[in-house]
Protein backbone atom coordinates (compact mmCIF):
# COMPACT_ATOMS: atom_id res chain seq x y z
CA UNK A 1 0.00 0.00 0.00
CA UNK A 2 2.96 2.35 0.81
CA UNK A 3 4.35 1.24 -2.66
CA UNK A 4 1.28 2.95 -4.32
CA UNK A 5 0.83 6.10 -2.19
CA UNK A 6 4.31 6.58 -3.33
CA UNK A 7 3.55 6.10 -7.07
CA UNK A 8 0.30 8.36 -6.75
CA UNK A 9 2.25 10.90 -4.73
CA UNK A 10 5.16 11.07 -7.75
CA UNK A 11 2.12 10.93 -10.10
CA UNK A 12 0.53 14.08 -8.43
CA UNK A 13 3.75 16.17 -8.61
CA UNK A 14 4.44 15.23 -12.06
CA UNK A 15 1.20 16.54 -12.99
CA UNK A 16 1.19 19.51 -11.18
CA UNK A 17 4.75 20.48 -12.23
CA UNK A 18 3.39 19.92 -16.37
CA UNK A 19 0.14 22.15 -15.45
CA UNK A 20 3.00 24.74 -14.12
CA UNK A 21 4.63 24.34 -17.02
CA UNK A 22 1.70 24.95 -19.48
CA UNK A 23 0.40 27.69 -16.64
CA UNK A 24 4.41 29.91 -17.59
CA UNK A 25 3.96 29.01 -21.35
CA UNK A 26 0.48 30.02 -21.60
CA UNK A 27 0.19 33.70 -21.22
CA UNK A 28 -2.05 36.02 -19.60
CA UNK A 29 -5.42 37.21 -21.79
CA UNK A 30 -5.11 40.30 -19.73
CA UNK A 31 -2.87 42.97 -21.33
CA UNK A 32 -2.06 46.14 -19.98
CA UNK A 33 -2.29 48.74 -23.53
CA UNK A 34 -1.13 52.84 -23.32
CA UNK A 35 -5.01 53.63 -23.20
CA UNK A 36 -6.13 50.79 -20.68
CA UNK A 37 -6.47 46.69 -19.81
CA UNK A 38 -7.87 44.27 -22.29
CA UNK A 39 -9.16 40.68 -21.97
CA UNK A 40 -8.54 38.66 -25.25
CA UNK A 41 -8.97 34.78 -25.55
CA UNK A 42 -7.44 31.76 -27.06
CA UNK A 43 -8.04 30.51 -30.55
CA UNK A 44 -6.55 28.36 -33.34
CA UNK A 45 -6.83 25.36 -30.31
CA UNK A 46 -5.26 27.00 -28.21
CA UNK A 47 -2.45 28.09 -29.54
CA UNK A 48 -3.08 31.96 -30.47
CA UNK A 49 -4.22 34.74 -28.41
CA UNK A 50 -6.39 37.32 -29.87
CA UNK A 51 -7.37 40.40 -28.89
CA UNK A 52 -10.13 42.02 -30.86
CA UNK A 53 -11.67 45.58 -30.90
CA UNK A 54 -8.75 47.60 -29.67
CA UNK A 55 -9.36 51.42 -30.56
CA UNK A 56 -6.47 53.02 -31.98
CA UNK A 57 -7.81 56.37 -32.94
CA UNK A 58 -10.82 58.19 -31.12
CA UNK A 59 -14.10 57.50 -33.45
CA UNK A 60 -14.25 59.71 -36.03
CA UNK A 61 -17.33 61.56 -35.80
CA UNK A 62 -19.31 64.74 -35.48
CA UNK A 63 -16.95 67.36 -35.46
CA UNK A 64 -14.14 64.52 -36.51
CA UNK A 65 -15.70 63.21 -39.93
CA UNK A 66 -12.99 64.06 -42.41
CA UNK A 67 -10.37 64.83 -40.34
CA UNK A 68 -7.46 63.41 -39.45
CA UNK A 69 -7.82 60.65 -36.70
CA UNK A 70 -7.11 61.93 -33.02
CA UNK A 71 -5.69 59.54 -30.07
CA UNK A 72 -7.96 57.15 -28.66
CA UNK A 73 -9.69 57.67 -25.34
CA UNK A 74 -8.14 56.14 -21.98
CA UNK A 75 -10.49 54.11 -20.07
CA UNK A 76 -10.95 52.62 -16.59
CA UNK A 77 -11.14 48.58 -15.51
CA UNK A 78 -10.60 46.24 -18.39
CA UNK A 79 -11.85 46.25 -21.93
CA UNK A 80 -13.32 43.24 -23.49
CA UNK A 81 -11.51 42.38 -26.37
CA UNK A 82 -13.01 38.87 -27.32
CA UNK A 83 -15.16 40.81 -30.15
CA UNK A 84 -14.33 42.28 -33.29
CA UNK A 85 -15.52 45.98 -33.29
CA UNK A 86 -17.93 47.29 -36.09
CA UNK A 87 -16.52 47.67 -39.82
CA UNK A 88 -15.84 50.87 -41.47
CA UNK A 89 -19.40 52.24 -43.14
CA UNK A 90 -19.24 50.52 -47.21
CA UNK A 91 -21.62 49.63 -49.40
CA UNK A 92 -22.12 45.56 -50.48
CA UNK A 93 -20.38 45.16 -53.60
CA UNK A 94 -18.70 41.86 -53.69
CA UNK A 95 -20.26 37.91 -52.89
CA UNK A 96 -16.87 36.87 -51.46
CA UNK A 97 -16.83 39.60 -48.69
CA UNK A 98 -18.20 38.25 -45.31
CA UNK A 99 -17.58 39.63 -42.22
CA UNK A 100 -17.55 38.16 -38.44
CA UNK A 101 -18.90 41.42 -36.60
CA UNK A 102 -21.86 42.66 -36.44
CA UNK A 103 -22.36 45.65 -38.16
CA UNK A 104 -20.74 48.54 -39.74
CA UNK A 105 -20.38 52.14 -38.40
CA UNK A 106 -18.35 54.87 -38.41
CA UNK A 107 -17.07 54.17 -35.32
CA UNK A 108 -14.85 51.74 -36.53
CA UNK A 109 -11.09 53.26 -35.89
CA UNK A 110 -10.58 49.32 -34.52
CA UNK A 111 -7.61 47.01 -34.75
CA UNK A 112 -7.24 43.21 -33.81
CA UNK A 113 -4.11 41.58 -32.54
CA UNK A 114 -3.05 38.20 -32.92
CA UNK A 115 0.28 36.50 -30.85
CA UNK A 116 1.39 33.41 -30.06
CA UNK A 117 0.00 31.82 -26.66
CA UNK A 118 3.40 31.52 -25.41
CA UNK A 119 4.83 35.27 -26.65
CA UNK A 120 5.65 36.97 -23.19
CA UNK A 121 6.34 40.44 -23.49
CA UNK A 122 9.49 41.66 -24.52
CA UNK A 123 9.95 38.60 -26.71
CA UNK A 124 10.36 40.31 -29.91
CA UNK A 125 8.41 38.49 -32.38
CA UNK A 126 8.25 40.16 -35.97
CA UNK A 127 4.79 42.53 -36.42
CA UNK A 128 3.22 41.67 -39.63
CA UNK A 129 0.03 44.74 -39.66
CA UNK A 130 -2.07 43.65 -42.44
CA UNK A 131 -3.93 46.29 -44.59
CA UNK A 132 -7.41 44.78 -46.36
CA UNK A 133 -8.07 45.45 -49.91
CA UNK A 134 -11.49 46.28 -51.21
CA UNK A 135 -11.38 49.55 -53.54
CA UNK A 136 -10.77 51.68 -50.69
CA UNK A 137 -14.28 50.98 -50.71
CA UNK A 138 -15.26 47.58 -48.66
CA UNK A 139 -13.59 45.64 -46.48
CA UNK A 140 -12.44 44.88 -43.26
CA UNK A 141 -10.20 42.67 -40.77
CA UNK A 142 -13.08 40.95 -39.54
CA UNK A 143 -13.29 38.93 -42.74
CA UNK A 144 -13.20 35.13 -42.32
CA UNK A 145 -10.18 34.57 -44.53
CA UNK A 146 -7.94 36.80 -42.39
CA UNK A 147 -9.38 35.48 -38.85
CA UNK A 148 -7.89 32.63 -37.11
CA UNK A 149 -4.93 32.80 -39.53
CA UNK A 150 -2.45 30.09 -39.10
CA UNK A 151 0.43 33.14 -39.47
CA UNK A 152 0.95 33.12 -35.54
CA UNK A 153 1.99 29.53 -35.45
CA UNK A 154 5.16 31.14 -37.55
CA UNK A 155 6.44 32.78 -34.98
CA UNK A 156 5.10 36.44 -35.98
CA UNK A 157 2.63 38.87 -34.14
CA UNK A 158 -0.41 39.69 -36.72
CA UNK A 159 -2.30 42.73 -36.78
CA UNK A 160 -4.94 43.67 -39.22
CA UNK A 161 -7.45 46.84 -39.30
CA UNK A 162 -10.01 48.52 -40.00
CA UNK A 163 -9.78 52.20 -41.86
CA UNK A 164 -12.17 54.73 -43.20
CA UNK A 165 -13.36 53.65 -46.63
CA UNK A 166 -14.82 55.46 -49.73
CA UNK A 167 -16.33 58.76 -49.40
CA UNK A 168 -15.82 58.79 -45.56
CA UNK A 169 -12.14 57.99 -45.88
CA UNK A 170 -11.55 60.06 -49.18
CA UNK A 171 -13.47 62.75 -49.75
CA UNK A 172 -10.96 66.10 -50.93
CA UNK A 173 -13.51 69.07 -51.23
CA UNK A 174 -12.18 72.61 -51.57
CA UNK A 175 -14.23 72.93 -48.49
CA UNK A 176 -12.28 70.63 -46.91
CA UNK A 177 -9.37 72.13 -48.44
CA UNK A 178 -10.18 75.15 -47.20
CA UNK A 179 -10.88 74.23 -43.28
CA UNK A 180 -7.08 72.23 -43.22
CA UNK A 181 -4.62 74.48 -44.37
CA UNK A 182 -4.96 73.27 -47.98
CA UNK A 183 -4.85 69.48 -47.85
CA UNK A 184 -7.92 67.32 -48.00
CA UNK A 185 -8.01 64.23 -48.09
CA UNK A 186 -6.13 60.92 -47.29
CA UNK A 187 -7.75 60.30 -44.02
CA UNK A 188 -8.20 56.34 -44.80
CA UNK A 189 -4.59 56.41 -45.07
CA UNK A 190 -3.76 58.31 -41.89
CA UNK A 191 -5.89 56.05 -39.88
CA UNK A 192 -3.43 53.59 -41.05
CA UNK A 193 -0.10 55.57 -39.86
CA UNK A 194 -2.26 55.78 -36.62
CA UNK A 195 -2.29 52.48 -36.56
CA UNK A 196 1.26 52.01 -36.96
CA UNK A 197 1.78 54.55 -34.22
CA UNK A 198 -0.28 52.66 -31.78
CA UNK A 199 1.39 49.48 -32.87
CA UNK A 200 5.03 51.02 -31.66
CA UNK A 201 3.46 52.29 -28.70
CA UNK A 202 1.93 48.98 -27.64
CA UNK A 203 2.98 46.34 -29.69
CA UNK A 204 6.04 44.81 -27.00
CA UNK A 205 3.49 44.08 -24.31
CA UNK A 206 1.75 41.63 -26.99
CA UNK A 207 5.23 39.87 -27.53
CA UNK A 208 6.00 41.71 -30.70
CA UNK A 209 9.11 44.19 -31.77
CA UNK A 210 8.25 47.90 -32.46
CA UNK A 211 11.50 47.87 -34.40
CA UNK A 212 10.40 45.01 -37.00
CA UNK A 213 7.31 45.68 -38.34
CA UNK A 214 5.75 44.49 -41.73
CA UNK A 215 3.02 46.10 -43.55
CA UNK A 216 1.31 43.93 -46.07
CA UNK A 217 -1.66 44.41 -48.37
CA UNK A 218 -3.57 43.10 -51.20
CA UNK A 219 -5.33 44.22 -54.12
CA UNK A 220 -6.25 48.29 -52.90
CA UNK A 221 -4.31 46.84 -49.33
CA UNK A 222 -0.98 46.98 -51.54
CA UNK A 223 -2.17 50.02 -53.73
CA UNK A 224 -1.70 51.32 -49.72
CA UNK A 225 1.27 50.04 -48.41
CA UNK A 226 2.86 51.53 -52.16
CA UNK A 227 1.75 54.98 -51.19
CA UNK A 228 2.90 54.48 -47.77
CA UNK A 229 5.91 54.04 -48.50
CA UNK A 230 5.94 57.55 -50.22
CA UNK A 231 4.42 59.09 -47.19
CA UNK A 232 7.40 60.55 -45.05
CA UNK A 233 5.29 60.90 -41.83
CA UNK A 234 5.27 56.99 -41.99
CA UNK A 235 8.71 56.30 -42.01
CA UNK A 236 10.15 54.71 -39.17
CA UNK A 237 7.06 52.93 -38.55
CA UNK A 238 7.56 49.71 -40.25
CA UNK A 239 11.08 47.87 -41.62
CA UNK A 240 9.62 45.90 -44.62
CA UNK A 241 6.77 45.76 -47.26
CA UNK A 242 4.83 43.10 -48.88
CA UNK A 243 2.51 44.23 -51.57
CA UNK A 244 0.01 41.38 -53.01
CA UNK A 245 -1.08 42.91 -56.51
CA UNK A 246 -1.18 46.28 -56.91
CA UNK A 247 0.57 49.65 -56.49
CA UNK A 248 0.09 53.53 -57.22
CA UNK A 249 1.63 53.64 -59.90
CA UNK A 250 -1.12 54.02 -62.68
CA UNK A 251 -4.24 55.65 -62.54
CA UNK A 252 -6.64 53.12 -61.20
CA UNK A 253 -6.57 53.98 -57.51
CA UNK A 254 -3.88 55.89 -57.78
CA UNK A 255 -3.13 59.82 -55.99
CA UNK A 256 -4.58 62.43 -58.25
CA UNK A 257 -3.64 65.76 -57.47
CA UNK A 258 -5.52 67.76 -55.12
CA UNK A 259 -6.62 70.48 -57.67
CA UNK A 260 -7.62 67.98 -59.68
CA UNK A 261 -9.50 65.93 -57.20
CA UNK A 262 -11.11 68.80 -55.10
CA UNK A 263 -13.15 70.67 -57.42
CA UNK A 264 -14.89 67.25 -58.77
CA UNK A 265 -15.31 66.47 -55.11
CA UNK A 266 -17.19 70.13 -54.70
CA UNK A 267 -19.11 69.46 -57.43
CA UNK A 268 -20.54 66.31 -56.24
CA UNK A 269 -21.01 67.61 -52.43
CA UNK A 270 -22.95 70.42 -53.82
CA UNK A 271 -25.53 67.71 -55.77
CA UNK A 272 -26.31 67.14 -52.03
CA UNK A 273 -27.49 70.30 -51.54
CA UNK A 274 -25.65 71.15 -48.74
CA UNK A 275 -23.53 74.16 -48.92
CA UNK A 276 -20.23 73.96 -46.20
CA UNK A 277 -18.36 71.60 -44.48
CA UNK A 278 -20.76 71.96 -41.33
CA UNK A 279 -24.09 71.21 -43.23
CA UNK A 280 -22.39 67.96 -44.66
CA UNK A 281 -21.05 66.74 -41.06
CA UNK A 282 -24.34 67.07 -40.46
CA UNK A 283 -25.89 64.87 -43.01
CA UNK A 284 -26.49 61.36 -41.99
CA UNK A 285 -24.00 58.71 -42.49
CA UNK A 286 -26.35 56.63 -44.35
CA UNK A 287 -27.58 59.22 -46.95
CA UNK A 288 -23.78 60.24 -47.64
CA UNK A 289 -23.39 56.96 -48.53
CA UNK A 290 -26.06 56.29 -50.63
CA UNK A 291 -25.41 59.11 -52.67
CA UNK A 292 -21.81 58.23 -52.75
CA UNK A 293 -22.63 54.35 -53.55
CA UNK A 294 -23.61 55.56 -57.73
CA UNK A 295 -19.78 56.38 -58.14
CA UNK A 296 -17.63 53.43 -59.15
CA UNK A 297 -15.25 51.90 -56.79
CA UNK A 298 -12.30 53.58 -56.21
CA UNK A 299 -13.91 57.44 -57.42
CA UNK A 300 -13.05 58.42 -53.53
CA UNK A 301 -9.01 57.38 -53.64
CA UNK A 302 -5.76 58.84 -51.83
CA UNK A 303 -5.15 62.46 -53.74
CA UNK A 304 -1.35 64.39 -53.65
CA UNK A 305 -2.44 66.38 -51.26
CA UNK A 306 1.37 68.21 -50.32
CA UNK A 307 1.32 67.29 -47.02
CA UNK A 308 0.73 63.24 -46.18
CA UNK A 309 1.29 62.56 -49.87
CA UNK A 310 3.93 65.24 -50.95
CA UNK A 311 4.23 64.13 -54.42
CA UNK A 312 2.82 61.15 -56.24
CA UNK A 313 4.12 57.76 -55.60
CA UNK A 314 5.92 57.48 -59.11
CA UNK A 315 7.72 60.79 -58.54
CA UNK A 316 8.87 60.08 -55.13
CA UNK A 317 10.16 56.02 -56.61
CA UNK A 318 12.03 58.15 -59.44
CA UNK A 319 13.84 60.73 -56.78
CA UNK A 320 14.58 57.74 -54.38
CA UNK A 321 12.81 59.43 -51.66
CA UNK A 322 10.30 56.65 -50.42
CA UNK A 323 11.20 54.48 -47.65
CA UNK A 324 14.30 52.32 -48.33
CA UNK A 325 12.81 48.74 -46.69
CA UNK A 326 13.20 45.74 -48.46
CA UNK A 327 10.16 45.04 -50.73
CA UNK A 328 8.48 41.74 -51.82
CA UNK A 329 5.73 42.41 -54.48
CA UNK A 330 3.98 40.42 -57.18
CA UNK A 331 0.68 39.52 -58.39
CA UNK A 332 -1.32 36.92 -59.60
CA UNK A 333 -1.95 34.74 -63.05
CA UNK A 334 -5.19 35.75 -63.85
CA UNK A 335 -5.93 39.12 -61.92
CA UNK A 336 -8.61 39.72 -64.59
CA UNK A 337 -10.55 37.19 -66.50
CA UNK A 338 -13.79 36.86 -68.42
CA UNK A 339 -14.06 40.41 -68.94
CA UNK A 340 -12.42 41.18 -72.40
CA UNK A 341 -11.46 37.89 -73.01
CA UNK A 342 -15.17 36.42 -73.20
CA UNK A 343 -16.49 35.15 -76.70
CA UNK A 344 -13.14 36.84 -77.87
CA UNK A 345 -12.00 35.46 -81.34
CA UNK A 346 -8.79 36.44 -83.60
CA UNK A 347 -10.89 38.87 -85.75
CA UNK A 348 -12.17 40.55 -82.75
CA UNK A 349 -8.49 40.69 -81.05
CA UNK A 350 -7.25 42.44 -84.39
CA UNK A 351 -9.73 44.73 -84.49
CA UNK A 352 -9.41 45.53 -80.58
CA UNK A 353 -5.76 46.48 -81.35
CA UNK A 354 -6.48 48.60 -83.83
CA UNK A 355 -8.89 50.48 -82.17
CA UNK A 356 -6.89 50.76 -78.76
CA UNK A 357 -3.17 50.79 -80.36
CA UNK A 358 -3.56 52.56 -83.71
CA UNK A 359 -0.33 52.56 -85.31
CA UNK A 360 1.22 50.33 -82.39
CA UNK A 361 -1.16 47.55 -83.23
CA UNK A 362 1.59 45.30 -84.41
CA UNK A 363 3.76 45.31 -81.30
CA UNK A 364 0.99 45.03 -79.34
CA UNK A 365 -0.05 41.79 -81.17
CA UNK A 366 3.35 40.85 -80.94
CA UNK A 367 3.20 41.10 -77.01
CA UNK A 368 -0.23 39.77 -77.12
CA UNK A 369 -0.86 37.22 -80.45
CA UNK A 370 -3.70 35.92 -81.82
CA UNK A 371 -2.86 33.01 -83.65
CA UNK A 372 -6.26 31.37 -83.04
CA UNK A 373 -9.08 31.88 -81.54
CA UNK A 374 -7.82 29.75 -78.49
CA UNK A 375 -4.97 32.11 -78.27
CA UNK A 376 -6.91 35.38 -78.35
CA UNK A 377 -9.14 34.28 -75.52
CA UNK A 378 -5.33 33.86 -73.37
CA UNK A 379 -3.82 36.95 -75.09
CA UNK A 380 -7.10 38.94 -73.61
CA UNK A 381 -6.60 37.38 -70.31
CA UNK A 382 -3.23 38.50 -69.85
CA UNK A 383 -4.16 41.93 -71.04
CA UNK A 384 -6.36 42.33 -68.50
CA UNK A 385 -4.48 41.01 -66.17
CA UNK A 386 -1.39 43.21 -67.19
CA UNK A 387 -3.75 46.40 -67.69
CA UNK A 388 -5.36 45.97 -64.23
CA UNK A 389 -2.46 44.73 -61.57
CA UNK A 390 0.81 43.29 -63.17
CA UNK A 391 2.10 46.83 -64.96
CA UNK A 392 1.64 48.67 -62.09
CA UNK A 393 3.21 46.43 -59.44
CA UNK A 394 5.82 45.68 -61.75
CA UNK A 395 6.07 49.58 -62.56
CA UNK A 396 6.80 49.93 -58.48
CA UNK A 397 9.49 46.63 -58.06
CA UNK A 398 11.06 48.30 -60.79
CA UNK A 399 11.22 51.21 -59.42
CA UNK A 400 12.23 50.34 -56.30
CA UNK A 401 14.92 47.94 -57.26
CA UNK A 402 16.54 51.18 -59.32
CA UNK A 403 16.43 53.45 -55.86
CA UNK A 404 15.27 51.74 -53.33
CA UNK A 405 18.96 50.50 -51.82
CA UNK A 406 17.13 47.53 -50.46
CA UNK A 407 16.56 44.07 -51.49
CA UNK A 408 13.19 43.38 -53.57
CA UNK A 409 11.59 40.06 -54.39
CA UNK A 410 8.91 39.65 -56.95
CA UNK A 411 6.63 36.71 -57.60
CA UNK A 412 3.45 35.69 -59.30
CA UNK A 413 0.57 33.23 -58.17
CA UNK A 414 -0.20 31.00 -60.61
CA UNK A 415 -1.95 27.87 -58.97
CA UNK A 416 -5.23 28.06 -60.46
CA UNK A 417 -7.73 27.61 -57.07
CA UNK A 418 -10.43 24.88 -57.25
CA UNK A 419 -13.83 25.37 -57.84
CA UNK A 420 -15.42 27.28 -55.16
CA UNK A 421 -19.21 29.00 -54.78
CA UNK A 422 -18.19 32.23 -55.79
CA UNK A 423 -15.13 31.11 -58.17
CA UNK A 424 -17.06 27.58 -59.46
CA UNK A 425 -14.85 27.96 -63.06
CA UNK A 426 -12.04 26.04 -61.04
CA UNK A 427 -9.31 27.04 -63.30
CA UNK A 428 -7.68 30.71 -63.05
CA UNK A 429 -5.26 32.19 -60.10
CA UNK A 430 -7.78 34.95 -59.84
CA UNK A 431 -7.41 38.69 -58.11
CA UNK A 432 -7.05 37.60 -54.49
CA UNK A 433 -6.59 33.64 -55.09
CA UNK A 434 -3.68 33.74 -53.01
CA UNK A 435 -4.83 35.38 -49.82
CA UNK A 436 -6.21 32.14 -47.67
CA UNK A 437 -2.65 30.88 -48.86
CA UNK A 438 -1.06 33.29 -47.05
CA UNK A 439 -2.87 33.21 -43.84
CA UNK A 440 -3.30 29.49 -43.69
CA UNK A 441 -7.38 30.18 -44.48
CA UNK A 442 -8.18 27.60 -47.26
CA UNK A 443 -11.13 25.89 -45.64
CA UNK A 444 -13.03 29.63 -44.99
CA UNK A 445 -13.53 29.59 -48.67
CA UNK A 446 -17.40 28.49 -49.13
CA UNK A 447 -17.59 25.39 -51.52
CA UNK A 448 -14.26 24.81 -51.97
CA UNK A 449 -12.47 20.84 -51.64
CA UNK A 450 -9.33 21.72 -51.72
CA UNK A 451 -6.08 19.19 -52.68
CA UNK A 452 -2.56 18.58 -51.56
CA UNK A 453 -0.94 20.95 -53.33
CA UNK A 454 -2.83 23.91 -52.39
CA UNK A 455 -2.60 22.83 -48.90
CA UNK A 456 1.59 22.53 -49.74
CA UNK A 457 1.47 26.15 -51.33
CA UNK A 458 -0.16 27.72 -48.33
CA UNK A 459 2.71 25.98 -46.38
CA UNK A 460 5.18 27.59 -48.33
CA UNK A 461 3.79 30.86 -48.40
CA UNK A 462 3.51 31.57 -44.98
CA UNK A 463 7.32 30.40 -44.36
CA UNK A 464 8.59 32.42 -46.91
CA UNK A 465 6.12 35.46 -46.04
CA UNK A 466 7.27 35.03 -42.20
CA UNK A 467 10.98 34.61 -43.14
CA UNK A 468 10.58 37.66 -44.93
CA UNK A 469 8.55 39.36 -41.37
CA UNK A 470 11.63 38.33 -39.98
CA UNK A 471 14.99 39.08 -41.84
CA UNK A 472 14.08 40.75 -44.96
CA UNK A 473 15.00 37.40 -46.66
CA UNK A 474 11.86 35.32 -47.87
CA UNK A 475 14.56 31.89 -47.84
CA UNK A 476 14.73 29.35 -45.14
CA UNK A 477 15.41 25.61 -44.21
CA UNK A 478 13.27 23.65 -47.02
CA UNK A 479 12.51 26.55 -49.44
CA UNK A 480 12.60 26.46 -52.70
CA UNK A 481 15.47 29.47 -53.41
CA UNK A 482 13.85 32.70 -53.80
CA UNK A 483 16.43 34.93 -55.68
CA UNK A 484 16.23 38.45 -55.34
CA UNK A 485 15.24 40.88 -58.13
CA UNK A 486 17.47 43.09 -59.36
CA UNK A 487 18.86 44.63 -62.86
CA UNK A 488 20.65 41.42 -63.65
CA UNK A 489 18.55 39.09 -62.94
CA UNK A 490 15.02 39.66 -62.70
């Protein structure tokens, strides 16, 4: 009997000293931030702690609507952060956007942190702060695909983010103009370099390093982080870029000059019938909307307004003054298909560059042939897909590579995804295929049975996306190489 009170008496302290154990690795859900305490909780089984709903800028309205974002409130006792906060006010444009909170608002100056159960403070992890894409229109962190990302289990703290969209995020009246010294504007964008500030303010009690952070973005997300890196008030606030198809360096989305911008915004406040800055705070949020929601996406963009955005992107790429981090950038097969492409024969391809490339219409068949039917159907694909994403992002690697003095990477996505219920053709690499391959995502994506290589490519993604978070290198144990780009070997 002695024999076994023995055994169950080793048993009990062996048990207690592995609860210990898991008790020191397992850290606390209760965070101190600058503004106040927040309670998170554990996902991804356990292994991730998330803390949702954290205000980074003081709501923006009233008196604030179209202004640049002010410091968040302090508050007493501790915040529950185990719910995402509302989305930024957007219209529905898109089937594949679905969202996990409850509502959007203008209150919605909200950002969602994601670290390792076992990242005590001060551990340094790499920050990867993820910007949504959208149009500068819709989106928001709270989207499935970017939840319960598999990006922690890396070794990396994730961040992602709401920010004001469309006309609430955008707008550049001469009013506005008028009330802010000139500049008008570019508040979507600021909220994001608020978010970066709260990030090196707070960031090292969530395990992560202030002083290696990565912002990343797709589709109007990397259109972002591009102009970001162009916006000198930013600098210092992250170490590296990732940009996932698309960059201001063409028109679509791009920073139109404030002259340019402002009086077409006037014109279209005025078909309001309101007649200054205060009768159109006033207005409702929903019927600025609505009268904003006949524009096409991306009519309320980031504008040069000489003070966040000094000079255009392009210009500030070609003077090597943007931000000299190391860049990975690339985009996907088919960012554009079925459009121009559909029913497209040779005669109709000939006749298309004729129309479009007048006396270039040879070279541009050259770049894009028609030698069949067959072949003008993938010659129109590629257009698209060059015409919509690929010149642009290649316009900014290029760009970059020439002044950046930092390493760049470039890449495209070509796996074509499976059939899915809002993707059932089952055989392009579509605008934003690759983005539940980067956070680990696949099975968010309704209707889709997905196979062993896609599961191997999301692998591989978020090591060399991570690696990148962490060194500035992509490469690591098991990669395939990743060269770098540069003028001899791109």
């Amino acid at each position: 009997m002695s024999g076994l009170r023995d055994r169950l008496g080793w048993a009990i302290v062996l048990v207690g000293a592995l609860v210990a154990r898991q008790a020191a690795g397992a850290q606390s859900l209760t965070l101190a931030t600058a503004q106040g305490a927040v309670h998170g909780k554990l996902v991804n089984q356990g292994s991730v702690r998330a803390f949702l709903g954290i205000p980074y800028a003081a709501p923006p309205v009233g008196p604030l609507r179209w202004q640049a974002p002010q410091p968040p409130a302090a508050w007493h006792g501790v915040r529950d952060a185990t719910h995402f906060a509302a989305r930024c006010e957007q219209p529905t444009i898109w089937k594949d956007y679905l969202f996990l909170d409850h509502g959007a608002s203008e209150d919605c100056l909200y950002l969602n942190v994601y670290t390792p159960a076992a990242a005590a403070p001060g551990k340094r992890l790499p920050v990867m702060v993820w910007i949504h894409g959208g149009g500068y229109t819709a989106g928001a962190g709270s989207e499935p695909r970017y939840t319960d990302s598999q990006l922690p289990g890396h070794g990396v703290v994730l961040v992602t983010l709401n920010y004001r969209l469309g006309v609430f995020g955008f707008l550049a009246s001469t009013g506005l103009a008028r009330q802010n010294g000139g500049a008008a504007g570019n508040y979507g964008l600021m909220d994001m370099a608020a978010a970066l500030q709260w990030v090196q303010h707070n960031i090292g009690r969530f395990g992560g390093d202030a002083h290696n952070v990565t912002i990343f973005g797709e589709s109007a997300g990397s259109w972002a982080v591009s102009t970001l890196m162009a916006a000198p008030s930013t600098f210092g606030l992250y170490a590296k870029v990732i940009g996932e198809s698309g960059a201001s360096f063409t028109g679509l989305l791009g920073a139109d000059p404030l002259d340019k911008r402002s009086s077409r915004d006037e014109a279209w406040v005025e078909s309001l019938g309101v007649h200054s800055v205060e009768q159109l705070r006033a207005l409702p949020a929903a019927t600025i909307l609505t009268a904003a929601a006949s524009k096409p996406v991306g009519w309320f963009s980031p504008v040069v307004d000489g003070q966040f955005l000094p000079a255009s992107p392009s210009a500030t790429f070609a003077q090597g003054k943007q931000a000299h981090v190391p860049l990975l950038a690339g985009w996907n097969h088919d960012e554009r298909t079925a459009t121009l492409s559909k029913g497209m024969t040779v005669a109709k391809w000939q006749a298309f560059a004729q129309q479009t490339y007048g006396a270039r219409a040879a070279a541009f068949l050259a770049a894009f042939p028609a030698g069949s039917d067959e072949e003008a159907v993938h010659s129109a694909d590629a257009y698209t897909t060059a015409q919509f994403i690929g010149e642009a992002t290649w316009q900014w690697i290029e760009a970059h590579t020439h002044t950046g003095a930092a390493p760049v990477y470039r890449y495209r996505f070509d796996l074509a995804s499976p059939p899915s219920e809002v993707h059932p053709e089952g055989k392009y690499a579509f605008h934003s295929a690759e983005l539940e391959y980067v956070f680990g995502t696949l099975d968010t994506r309704r209707g889709a049975t997905w196979r062993p290589e896609d599961r191997k490519l999301s692998e591989q993604m978020m090591e060399y996306w991570t690696n990148f978070a962490r060194s500035g290198d992509p490469n690591g144990a098991g990669l395939p190489q990743w060269p770098r780009y540069d003028q001899q070997h791109q």
